[in-house]
Each structure stands twice: as structure tokens, then as C-alpha cells.
N, C-alpha and C. Protein backbone atom coordinates (compact mmCIF):
# COMPACT_ATOMS: atom_id res chain seq x y z
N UNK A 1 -65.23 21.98 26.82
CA UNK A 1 -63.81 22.02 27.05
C UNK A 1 -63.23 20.64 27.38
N UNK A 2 -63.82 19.61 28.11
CA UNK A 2 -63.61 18.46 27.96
C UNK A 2 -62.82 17.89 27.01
N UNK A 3 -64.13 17.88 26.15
CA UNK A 3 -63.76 17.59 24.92
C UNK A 3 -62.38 17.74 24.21
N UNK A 4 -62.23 19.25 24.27
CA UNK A 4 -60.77 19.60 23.79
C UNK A 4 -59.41 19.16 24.57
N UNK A 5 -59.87 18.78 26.34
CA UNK A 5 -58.60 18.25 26.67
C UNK A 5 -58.78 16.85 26.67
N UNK A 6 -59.57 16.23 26.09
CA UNK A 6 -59.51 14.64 25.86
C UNK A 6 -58.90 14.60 24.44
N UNK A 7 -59.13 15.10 23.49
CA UNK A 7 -58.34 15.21 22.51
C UNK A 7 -56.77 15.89 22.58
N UNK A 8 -56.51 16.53 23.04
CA UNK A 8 -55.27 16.66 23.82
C UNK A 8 -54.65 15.68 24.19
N UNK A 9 -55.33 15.10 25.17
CA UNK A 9 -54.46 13.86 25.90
C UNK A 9 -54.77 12.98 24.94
N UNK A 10 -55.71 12.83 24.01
CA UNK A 10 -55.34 11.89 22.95
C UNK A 10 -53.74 12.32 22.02
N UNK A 11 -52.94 13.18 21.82
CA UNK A 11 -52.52 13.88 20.56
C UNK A 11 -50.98 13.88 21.62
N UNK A 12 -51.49 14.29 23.03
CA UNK A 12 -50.33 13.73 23.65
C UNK A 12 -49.83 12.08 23.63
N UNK A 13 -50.70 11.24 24.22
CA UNK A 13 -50.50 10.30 24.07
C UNK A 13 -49.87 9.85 23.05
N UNK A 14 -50.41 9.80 21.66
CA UNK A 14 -49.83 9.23 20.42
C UNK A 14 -48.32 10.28 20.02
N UNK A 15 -48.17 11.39 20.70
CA UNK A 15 -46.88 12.01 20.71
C UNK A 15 -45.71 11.18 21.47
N UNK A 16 -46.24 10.57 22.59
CA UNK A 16 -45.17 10.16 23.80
C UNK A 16 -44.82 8.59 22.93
N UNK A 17 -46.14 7.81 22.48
CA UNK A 17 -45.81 6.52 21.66
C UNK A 17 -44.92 6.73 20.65
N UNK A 18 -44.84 8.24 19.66
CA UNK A 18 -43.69 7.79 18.24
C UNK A 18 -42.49 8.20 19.37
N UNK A 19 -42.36 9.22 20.31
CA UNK A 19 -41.47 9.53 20.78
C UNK A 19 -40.65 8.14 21.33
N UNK A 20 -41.41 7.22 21.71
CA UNK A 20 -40.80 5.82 22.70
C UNK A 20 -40.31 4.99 21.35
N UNK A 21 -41.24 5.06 19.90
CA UNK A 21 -40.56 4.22 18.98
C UNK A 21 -39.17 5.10 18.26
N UNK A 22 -39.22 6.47 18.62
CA UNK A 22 -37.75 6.64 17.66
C UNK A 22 -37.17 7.10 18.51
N UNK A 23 -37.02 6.45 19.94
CA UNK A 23 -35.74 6.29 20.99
C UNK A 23 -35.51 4.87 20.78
N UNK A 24 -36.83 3.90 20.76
CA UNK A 24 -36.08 2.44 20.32
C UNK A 24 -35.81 2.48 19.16
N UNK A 25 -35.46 2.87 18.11
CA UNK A 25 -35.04 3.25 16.81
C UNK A 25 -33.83 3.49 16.89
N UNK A 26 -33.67 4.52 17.32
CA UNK A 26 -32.12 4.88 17.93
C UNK A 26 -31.00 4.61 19.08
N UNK A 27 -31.94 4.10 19.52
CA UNK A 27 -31.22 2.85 20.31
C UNK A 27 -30.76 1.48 19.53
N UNK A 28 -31.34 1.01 18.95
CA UNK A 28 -31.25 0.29 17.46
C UNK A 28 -30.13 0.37 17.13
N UNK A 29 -29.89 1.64 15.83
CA UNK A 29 -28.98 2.58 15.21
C UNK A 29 -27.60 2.63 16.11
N UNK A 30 -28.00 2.91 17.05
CA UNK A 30 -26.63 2.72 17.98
C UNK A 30 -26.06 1.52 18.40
N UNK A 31 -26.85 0.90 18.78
CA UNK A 31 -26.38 -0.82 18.35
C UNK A 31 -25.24 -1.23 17.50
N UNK A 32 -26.09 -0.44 16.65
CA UNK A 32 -25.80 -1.02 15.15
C UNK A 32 -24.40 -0.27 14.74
N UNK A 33 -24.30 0.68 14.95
CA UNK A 33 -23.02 1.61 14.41
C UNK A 33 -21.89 0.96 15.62
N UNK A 34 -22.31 0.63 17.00
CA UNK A 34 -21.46 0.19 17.56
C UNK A 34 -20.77 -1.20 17.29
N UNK A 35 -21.20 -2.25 16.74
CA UNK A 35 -21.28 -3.26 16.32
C UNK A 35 -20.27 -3.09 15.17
N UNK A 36 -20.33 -2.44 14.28
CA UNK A 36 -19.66 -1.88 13.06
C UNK A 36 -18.45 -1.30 13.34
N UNK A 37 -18.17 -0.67 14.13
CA UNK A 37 -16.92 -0.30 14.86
C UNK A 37 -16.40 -1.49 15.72
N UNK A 38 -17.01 -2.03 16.49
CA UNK A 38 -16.10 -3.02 17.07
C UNK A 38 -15.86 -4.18 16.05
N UNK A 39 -16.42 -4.80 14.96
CA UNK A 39 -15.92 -5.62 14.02
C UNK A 39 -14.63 -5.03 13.49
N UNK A 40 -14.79 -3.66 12.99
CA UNK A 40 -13.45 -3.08 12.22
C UNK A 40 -12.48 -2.94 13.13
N UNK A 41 -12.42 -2.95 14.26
CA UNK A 41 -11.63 -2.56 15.51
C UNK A 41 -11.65 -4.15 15.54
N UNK A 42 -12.17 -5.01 15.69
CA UNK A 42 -11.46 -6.44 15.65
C UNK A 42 -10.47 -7.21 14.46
N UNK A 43 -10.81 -6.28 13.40
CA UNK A 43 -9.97 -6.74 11.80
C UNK A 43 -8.84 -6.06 12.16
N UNK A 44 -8.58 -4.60 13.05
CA UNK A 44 -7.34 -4.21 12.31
C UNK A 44 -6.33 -4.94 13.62
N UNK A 45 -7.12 -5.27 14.98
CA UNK A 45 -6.27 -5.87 16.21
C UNK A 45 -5.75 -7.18 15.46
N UNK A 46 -6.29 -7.98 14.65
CA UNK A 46 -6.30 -9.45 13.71
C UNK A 46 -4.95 -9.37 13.36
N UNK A 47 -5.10 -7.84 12.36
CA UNK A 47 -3.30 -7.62 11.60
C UNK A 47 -2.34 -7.32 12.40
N UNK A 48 -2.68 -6.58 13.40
CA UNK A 48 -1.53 -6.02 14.50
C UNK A 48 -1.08 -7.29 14.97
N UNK A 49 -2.26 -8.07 15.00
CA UNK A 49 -1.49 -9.06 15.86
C UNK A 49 -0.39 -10.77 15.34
N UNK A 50 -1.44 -10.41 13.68
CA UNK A 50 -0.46 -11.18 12.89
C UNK A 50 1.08 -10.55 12.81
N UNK A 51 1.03 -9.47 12.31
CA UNK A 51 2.36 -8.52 12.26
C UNK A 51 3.00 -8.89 13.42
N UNK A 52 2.69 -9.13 14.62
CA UNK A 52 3.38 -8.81 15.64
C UNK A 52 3.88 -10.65 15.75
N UNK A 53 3.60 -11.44 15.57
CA UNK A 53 3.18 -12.93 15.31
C UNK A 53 5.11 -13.21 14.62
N UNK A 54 4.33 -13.03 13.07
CA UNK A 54 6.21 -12.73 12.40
C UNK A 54 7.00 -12.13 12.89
N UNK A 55 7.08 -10.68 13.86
CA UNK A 55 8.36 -10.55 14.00
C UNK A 55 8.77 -10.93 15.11
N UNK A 56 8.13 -11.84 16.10
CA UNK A 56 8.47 -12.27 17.04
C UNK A 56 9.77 -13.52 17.16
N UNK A 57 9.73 -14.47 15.81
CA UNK A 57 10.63 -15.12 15.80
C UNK A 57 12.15 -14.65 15.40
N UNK A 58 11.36 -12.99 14.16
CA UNK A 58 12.82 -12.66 14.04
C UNK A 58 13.34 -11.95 15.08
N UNK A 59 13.03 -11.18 16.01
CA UNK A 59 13.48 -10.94 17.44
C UNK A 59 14.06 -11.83 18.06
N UNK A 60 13.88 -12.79 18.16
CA UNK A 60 14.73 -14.26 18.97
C UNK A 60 15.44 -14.48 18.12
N UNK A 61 15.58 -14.62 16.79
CA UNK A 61 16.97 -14.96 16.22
C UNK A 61 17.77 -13.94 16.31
N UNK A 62 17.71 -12.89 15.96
CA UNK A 62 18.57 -11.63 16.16
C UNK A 62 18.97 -11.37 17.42
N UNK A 63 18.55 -11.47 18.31
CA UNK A 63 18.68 -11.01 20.00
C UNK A 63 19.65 -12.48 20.06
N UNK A 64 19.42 -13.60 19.87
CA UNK A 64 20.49 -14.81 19.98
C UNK A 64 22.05 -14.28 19.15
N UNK A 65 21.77 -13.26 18.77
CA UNK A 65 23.34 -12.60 17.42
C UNK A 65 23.49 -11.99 18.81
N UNK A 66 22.60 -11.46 19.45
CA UNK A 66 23.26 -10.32 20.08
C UNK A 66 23.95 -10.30 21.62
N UNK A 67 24.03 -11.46 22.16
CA UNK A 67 24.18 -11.94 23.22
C UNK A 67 25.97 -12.37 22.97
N UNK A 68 26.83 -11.73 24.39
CA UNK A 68 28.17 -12.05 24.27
C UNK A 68 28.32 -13.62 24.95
N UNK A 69 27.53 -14.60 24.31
CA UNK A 69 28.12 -16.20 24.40
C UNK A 69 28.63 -16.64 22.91
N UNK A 70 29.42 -17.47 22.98
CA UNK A 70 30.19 -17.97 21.53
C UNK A 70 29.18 -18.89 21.38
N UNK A 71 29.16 -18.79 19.89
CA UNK A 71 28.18 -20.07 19.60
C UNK A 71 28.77 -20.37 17.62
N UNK A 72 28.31 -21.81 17.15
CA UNK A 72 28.92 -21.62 15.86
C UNK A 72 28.28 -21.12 15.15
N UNK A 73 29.36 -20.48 14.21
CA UNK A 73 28.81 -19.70 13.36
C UNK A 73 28.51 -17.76 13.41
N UNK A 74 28.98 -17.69 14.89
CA UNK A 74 28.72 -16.52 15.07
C UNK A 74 29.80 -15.31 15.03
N UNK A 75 31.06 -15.89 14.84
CA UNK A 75 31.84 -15.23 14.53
C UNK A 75 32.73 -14.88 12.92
N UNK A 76 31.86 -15.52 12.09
CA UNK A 76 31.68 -15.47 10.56
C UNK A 76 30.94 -15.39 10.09
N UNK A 77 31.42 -14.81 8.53
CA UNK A 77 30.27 -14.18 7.90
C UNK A 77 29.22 -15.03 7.85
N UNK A 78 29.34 -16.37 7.35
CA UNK A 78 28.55 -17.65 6.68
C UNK A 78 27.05 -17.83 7.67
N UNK A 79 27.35 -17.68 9.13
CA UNK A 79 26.83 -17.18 10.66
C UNK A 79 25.57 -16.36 9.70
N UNK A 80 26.18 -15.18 9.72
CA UNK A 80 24.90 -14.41 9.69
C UNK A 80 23.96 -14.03 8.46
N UNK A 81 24.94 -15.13 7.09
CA UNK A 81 24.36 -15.32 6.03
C UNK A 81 22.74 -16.23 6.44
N UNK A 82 23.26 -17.52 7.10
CA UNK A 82 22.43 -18.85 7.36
C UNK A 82 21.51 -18.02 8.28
N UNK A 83 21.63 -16.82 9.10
CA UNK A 83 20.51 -16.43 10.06
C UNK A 83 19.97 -15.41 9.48
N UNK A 84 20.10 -14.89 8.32
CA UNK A 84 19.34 -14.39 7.44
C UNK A 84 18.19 -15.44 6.87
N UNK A 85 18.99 -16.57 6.24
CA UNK A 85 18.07 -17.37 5.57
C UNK A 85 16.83 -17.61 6.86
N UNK A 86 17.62 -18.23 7.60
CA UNK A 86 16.46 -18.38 8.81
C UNK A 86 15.52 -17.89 8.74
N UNK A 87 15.73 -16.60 8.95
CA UNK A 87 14.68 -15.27 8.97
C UNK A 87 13.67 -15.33 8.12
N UNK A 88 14.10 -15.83 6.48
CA UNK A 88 13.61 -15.41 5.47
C UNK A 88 12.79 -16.85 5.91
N UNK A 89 13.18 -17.77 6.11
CA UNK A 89 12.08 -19.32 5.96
C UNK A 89 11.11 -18.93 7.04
N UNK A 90 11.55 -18.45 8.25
CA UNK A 90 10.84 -18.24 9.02
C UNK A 90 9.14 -17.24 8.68
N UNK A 91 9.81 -16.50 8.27
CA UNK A 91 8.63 -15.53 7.82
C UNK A 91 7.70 -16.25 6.66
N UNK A 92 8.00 -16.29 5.41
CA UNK A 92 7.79 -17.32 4.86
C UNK A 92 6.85 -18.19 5.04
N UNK A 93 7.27 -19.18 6.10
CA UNK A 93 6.99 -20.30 6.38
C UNK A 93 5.74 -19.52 7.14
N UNK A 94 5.83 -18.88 8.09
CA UNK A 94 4.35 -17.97 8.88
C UNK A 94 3.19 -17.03 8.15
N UNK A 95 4.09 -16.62 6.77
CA UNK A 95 2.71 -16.19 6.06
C UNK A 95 2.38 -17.00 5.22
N UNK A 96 3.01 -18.02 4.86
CA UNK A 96 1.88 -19.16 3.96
C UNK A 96 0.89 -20.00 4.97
N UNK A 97 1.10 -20.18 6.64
CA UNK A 97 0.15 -20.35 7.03
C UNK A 97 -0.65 -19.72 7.69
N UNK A 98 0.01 -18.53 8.24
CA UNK A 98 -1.81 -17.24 8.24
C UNK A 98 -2.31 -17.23 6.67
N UNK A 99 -1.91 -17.19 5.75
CA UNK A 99 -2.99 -16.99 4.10
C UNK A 99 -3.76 -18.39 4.01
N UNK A 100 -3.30 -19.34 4.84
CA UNK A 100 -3.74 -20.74 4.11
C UNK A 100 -5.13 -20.67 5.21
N UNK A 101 -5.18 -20.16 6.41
CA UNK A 101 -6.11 -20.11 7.67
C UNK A 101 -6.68 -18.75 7.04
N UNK A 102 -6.36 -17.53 6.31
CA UNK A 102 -7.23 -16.64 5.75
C UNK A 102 -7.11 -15.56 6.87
N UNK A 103 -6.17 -15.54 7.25
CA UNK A 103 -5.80 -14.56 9.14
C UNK A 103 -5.21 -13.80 7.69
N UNK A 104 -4.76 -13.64 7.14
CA UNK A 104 -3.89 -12.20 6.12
C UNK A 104 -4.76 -12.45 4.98
């Protein structure tokens, strides 16, 4: 009978060893899938935050329309033609250099 529980505790043993390699396996795997999620979770914060980048200047030009101080230009049309253009160079001007840095 020995015999049979030394082979036992042999059959255990080599049970508890694959058991310890496919918890570090999967510990691994989880690593790994976590890693993969936080990269894609860092690409889409990248765009949110470019997006948020451009409309920040057009918020300050518009909020400057919207304020009751006189200023030129703000009480004609020509005013809010030229703060259109603004807008448009502005943006513009911010996505040719996030594409040129490879941020969009």
C-alpha cells in the first residue's frame, strides 16, 4: 500500500505543478488582455482629447461674441463674417498640426 500512496503523492504532486503553470498562464493572459484594453482606452482618450483641443479655441471666440462689452466689429455683420473665418483658420490651422505630429 505504500507503494500506491507514493504514487499518489507522485500524481498529486505533478497535478499541483500543471495546476501552478496554468494559473501563471492565466495570469499571463490577463496581463495581456489588460494591456490591450488600456492601449485602446488610451487611443480613444488621444481623440477625445484632440476633439476637445479644437473646440476650445472656438469656445473663446464665440463666448468673446457673447459678452455685453462693445468691441469692433461686433455690432456688424462683417464682425461675425471675420469670426467665422477665424474659426475656420483656427481649426484648420490645429488639424494640420495634430496630422503633421500623427495625434489624428
Amino acid at each position: 500500500t505504500r507503494e500506491y500512496f507514493r504514487d499518489v503523492y507522485d500524481h498529486m504532486i505533478q497535478t499541483l505543478d500543471r495546476l501552478d503553470t496554468l494559473r501563471e498562464v492565466s495570469a499571463g493572459l490577463m496581463e495581456v488582455y489588460l494591456t490591450v484594453v488600456s492601449n485602446s482606452l488610451n487611443e480613444v482618450m488621444k481623440t477625445l482629447t484632440v476633439i476637445a483641443t479644437i473646440i476650445l479655441p472656438l469656445g473663446l471666440i464665440a463666448s468673446a461674441y457673447g459678452m455685453n462689452v462693445a468691441f469692433p466689429g461686433k455690432e456688424d455683420f462683417s464682425g461675425f463674417i471675420v469670426s467665422l473665418v477665424l474659426m475656420g483658420i483656427v481649426v484648420v490651422v490645429m488639424v494640420m498640426f495634430f496630422r503633421r505630429r500623427k495625434w489624428l
